[in-house]
Protein backbone atom coordinates (compact mmCIF):
# COMPACT_ATOMS: atom_id res chain seq x y z
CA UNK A 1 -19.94 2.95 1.97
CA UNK A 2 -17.05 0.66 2.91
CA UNK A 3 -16.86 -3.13 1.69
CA UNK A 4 -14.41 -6.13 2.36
CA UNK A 5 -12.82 -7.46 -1.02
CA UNK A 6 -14.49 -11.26 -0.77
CA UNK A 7 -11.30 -13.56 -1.11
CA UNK A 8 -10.78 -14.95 -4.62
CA UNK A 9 -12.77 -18.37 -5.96
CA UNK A 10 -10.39 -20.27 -8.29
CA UNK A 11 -12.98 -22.96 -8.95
CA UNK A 12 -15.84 -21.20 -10.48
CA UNK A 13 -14.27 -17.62 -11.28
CA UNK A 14 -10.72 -17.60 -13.11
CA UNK A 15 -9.71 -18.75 -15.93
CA UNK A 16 -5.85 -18.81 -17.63
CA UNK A 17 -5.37 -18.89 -21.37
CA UNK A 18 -1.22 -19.11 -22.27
CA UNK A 19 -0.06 -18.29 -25.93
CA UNK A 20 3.09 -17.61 -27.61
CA UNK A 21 5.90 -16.00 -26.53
CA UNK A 22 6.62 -14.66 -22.87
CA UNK A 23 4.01 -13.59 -20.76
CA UNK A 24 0.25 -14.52 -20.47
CA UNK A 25 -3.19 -13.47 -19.95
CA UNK A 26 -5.08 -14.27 -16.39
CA UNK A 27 -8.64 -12.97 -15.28
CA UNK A 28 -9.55 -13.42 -12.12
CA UNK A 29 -13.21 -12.37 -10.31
CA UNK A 30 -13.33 -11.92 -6.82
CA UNK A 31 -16.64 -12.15 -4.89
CA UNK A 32 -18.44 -11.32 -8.20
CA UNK A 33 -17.81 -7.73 -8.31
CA UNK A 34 -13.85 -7.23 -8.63
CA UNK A 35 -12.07 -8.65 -12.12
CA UNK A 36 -8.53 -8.11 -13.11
CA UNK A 37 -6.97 -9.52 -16.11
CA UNK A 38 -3.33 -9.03 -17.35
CA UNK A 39 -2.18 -8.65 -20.63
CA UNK A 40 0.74 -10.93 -22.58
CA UNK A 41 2.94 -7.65 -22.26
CA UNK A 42 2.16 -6.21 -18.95
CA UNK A 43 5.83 -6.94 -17.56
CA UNK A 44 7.22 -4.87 -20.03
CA UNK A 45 4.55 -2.09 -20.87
CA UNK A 46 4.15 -1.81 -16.84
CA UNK A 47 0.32 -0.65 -15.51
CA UNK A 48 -0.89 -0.47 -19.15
CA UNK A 49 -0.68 -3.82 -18.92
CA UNK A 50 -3.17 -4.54 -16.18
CA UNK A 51 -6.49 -3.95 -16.22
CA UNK A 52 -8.83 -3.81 -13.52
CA UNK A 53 -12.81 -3.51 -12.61
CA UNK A 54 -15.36 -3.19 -10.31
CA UNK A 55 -18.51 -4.03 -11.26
CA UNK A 56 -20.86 -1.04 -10.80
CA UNK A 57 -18.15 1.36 -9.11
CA UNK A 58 -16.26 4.35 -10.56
CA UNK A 59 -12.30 3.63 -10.33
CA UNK A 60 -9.35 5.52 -9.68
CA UNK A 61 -5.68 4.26 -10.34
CA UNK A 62 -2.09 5.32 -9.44
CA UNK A 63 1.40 3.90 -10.18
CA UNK A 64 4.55 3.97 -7.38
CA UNK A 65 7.84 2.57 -8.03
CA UNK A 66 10.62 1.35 -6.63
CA UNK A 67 14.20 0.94 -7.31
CA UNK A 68 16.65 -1.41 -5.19
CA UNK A 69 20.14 -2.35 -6.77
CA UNK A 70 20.96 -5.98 -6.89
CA UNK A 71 23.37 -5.49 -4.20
CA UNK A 72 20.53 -4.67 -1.63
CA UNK A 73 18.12 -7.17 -3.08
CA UNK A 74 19.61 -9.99 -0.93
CA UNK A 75 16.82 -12.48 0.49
CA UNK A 76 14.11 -10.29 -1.85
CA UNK A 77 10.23 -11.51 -1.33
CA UNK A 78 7.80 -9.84 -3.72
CA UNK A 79 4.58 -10.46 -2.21
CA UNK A 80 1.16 -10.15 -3.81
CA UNK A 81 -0.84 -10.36 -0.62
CA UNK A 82 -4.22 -11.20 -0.69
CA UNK A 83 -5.51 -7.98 -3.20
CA UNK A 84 -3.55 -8.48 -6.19
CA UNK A 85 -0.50 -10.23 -8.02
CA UNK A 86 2.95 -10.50 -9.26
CA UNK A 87 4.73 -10.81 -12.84
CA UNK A 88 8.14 -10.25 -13.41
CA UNK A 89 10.08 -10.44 -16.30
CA UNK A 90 13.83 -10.75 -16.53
CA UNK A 91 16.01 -8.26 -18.13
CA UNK A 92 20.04 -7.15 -19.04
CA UNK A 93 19.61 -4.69 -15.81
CA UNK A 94 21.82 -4.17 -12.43
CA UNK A 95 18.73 -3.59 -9.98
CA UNK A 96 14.99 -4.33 -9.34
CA UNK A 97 12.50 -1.86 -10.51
CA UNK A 98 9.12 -2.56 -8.66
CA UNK A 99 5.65 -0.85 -10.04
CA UNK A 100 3.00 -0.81 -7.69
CA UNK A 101 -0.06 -0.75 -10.13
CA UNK A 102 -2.80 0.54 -7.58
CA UNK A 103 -6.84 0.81 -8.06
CA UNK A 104 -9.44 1.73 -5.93
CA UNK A 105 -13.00 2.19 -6.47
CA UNK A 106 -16.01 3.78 -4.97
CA UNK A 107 -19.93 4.86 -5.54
CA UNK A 108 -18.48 7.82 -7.09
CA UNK A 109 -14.94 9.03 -8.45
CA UNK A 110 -14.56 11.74 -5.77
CA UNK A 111 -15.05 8.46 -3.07
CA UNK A 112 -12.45 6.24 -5.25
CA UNK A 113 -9.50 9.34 -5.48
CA UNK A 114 -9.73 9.66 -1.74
CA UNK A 115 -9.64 5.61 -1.23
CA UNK A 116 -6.39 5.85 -3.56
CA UNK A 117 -3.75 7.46 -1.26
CA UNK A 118 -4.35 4.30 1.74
CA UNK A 119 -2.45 2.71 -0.92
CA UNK A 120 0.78 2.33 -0.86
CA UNK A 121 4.11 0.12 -2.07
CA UNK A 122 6.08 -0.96 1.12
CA UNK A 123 9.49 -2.01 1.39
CA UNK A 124 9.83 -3.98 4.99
CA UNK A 125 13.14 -5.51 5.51
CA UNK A 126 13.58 -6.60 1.98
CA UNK A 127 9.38 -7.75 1.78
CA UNK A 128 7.61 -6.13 -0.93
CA UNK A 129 3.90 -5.59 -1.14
CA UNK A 130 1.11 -3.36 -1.55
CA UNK A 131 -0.49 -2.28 1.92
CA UNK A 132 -3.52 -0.68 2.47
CA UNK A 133 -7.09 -0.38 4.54
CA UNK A 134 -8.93 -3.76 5.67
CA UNK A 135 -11.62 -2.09 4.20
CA UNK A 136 -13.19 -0.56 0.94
CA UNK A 137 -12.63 -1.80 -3.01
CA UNK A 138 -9.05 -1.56 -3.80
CA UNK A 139 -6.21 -3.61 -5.59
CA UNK A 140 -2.61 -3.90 -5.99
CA UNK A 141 -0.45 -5.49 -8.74
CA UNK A 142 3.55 -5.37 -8.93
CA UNK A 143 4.98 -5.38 -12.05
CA UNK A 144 8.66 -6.22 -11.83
CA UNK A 145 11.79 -5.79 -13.86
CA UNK A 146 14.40 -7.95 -12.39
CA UNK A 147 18.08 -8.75 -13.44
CA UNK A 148 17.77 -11.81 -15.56
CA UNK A 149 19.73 -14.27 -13.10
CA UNK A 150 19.03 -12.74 -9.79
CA UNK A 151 17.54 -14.79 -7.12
CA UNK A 152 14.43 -13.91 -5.20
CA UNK A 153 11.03 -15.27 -3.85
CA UNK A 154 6.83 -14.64 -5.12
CA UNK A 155 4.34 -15.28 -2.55
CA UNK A 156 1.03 -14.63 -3.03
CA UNK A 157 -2.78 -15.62 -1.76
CA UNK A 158 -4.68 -15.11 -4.64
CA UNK A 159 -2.90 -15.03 -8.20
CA UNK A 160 -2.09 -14.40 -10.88
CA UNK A 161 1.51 -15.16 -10.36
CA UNK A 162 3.65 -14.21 -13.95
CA UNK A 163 7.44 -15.18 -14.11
CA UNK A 164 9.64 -15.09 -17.40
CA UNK A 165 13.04 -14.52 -18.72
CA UNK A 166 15.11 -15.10 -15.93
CA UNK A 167 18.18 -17.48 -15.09
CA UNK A 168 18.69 -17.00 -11.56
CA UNK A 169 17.06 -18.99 -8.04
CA UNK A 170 13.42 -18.40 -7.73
CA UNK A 171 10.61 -19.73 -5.30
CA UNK A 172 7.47 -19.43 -6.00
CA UNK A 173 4.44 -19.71 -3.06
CA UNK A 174 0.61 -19.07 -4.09
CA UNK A 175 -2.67 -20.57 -2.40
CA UNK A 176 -4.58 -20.21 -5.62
CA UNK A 177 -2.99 -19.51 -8.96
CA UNK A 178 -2.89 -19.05 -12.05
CA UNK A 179 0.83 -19.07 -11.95
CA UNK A 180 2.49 -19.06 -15.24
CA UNK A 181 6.13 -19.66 -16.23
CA UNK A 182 7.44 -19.14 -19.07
CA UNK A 183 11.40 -18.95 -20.90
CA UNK A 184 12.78 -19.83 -17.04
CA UNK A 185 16.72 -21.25 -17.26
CA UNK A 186 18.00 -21.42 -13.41
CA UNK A 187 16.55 -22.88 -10.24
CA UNK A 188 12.92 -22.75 -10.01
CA UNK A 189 10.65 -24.25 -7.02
CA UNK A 190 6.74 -23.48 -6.97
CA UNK A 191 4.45 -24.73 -4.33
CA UNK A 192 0.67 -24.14 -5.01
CA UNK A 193 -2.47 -24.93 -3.30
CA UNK A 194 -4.54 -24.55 -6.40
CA UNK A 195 -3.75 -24.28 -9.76
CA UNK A 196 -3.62 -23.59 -12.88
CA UNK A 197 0.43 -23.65 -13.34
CA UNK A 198 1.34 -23.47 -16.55
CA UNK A 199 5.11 -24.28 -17.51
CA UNK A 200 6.68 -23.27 -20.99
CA UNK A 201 9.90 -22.90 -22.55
CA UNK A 202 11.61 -24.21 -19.32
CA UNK A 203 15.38 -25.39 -18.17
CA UNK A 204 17.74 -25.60 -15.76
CA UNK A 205 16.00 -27.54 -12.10
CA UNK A 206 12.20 -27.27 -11.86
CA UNK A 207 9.94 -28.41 -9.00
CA UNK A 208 6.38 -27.70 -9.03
CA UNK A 209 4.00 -29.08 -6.69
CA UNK A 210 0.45 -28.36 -6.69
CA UNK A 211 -1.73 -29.88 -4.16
CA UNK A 212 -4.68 -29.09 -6.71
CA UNK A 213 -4.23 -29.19 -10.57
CA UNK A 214 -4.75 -28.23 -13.18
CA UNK A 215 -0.79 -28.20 -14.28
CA UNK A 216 0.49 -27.93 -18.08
CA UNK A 217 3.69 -28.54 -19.26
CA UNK A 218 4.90 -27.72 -22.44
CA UNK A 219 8.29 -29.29 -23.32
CA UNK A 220 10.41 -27.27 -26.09
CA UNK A 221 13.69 -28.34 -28.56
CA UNK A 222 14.71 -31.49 -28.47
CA UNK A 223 15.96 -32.05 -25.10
CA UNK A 224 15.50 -31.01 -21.46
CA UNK A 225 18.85 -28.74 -20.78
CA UNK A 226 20.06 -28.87 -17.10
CA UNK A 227 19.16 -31.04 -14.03
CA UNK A 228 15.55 -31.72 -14.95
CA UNK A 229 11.53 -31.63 -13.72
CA UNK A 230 9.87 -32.80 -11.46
CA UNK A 231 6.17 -31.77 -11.61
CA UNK A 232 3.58 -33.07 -9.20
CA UNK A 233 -0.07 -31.97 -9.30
CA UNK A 234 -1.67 -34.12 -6.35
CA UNK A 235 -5.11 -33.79 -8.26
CA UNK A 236 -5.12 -32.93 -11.79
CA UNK A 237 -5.85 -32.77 -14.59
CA UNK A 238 -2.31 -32.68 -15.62
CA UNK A 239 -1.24 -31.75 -19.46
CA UNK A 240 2.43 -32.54 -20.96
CA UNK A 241 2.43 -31.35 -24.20
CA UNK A 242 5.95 -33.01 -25.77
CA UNK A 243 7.60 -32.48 -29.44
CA UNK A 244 7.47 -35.23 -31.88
CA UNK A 245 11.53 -35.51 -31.78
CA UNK A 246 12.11 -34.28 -27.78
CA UNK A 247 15.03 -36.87 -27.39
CA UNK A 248 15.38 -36.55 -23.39
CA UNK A 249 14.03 -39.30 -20.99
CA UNK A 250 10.33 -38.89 -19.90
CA UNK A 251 8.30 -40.30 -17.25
CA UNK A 252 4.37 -39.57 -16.37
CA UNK A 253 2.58 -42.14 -13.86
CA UNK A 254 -0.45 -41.87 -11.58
CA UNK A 255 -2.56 -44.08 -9.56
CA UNK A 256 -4.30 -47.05 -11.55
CA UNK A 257 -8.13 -45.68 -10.97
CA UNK A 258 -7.15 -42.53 -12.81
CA UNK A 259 -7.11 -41.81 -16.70
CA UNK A 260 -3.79 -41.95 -18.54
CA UNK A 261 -3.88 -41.01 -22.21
CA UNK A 262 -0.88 -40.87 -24.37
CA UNK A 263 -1.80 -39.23 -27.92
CA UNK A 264 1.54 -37.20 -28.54
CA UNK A 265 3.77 -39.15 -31.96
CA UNK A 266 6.30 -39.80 -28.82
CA UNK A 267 3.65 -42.63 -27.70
CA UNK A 268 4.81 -44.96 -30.27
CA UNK A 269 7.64 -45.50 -28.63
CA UNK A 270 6.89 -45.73 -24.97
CA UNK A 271 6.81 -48.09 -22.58
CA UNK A 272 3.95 -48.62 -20.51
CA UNK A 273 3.12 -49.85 -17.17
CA UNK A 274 -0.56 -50.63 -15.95
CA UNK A 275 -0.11 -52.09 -12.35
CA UNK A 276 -2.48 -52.68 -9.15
CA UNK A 277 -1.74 -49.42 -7.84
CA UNK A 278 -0.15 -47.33 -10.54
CA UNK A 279 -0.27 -46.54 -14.07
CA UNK A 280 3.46 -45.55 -15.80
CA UNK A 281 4.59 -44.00 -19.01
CA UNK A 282 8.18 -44.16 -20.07
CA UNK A 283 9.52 -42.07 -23.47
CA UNK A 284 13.11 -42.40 -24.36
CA UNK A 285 14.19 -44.73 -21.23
CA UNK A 286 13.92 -45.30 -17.78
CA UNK A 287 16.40 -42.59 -16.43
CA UNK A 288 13.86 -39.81 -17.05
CA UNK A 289 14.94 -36.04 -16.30
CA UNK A 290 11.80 -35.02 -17.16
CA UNK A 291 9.81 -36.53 -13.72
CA UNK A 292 5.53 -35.61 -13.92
CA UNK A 293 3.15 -37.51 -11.55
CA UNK A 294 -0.58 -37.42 -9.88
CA UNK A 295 -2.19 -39.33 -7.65
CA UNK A 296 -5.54 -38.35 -8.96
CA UNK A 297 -6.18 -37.65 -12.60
CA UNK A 298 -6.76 -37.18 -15.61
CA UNK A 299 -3.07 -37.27 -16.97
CA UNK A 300 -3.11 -36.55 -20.29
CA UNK A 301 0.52 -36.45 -23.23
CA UNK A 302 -0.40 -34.69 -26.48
CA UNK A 303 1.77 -33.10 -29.15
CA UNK A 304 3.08 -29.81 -29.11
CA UNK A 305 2.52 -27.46 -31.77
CA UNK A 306 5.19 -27.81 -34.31
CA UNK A 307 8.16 -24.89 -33.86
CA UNK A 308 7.65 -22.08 -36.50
């Protein structure tokens, strides 16, 4: 019996929690019957890491890697497609190592092993994905090493979208998330349909613009190091969560019919701006480097947890 893997429903079926140190945990359902979650680890303990289900069907899994040195990496895409996702994790290396993390299910386990070798990790022109038939239960997930400031691009159609440790140029491009982004120091750009995006840790330049919230932003230190943020999440909800002593400029604003709540110790200070059109917060100045907006809300500033 062959079926179709229904595409993945962000708004009533996956759900992103974030929690210390790099890396996350996602769950995502897909048409009811396929569920993947991946654990805070899973770029550095590889397929361990990710675990996957099919309601009602016995699984089979395989692993394929890939090695490209840095020098062949130019113009680099790691692609998720529209089966599975993406983390990668920076690290003191000279070349990309690529795990394909590959699942396929069945009525039985003899049907899921002979699903398992249509799988397959494909290097085309410098795109990597995981290919395989239109049809039948099956998944693929690529767990990435990457030298720490090496440039390269995500795309994926359904999430979840990891990225942490890394220094270099990255692009991110997902039509449903959850992306999360965590200890990032270069260039970053991430362009979402749907959230959740979740941003932690971050420096360097950071644009993220989500057409569909929810985005969180979690400011760390004292100060924003590098060019700045700019964070845009068309419709919320969008979360800044700042430290009580974050010295750098911060503005939040969003159109005047949407909430604005400012409850972080930072709101003491800050100037606010409640107009026809638009509602404005500004913390530490008007020369903000750290830029968050929305058109619809609810915009929301809290506290962040105190450094241990």
């Amino acid at each position: 019996m062959s079926r179709s893997l229904a595409p993945l429903a962000l708004s009533v079926a996956a759900n992103l929690a974030v929690f210390g140190g790099f890396g996350f945990e996602a769950r995502a359902e897909h048409g009811g019957r396929h569920s993947m979650s991946i654990d805070s680890d899973a770029s550095a303990s590889g397929c361990a890491g990710v675990h996957v289900t099919f309601r009602g069907l016995e699984t089979a899994r395989a692993e394929e890697t890939l090695t490209i040195p840095r020098a062949q990496a130019r113009d680099l895409v790691l692609s998720g497609a529209r089966r599975g996702g993406v983390t990668v994790r920076g690290a003191d290396a000279g070349a990309f190592t690529i795990t394909a993390c590959k699942v396929a299910a069945g009525d039985s386990e003899g049907e899921a092993a002979a699903l398992l070798p249509k799988i397959a990790l494909r290097n085309a022109g410098g795109r990597i994905s995981v290919e395989g038939p239109e049809e039948g239960s099956w998944t693929g997930f690529l767990v990435v090493s990457a030298p720490r400031d090496a440039d390269f691009s995500i795309e994926a159609t359904n999430g979840p979208v990891s990225a942490s440790n890394l220094s270099g140029t990255v692009s991110i491009r997902t039509a449903n998330g959850p992306v999360t982004l965590n200890g990032l120091s270069g260039t970053l750009s991430v362009d979402a349909v749907n959230g959740p995006v979740t941003l932690k840790g971050a420096s360097g330049e950071v644009r993220i613009k989500a057409a569909n919230g929810p985005v969180s932003v979690t400011l760390s230190g004292q100060r924003w190091e590098g060019k700045g943020l700019d964070a845009d999440a068309r419709n919320g909800p969008l979360t800044l969560r700042l430290p009580g002593d974050y010295a750098s400029s911060v503005r939040v604003e969003t159109s005047s019919h949407s909430p604005l709540s400012c409850r972080a110790a930072a709101c003491d200070r800050a100037h606010r701006e409640d107009g026809r059109s638009s509602r404005l917060i500004e913390i530490g100045g008007s020369d903000a480097v750290v830029r968050l907006s929305s058109v619809n809300g609810p915009v929301s500033i809290v506290s962040a947890a105190p450094r241990s």
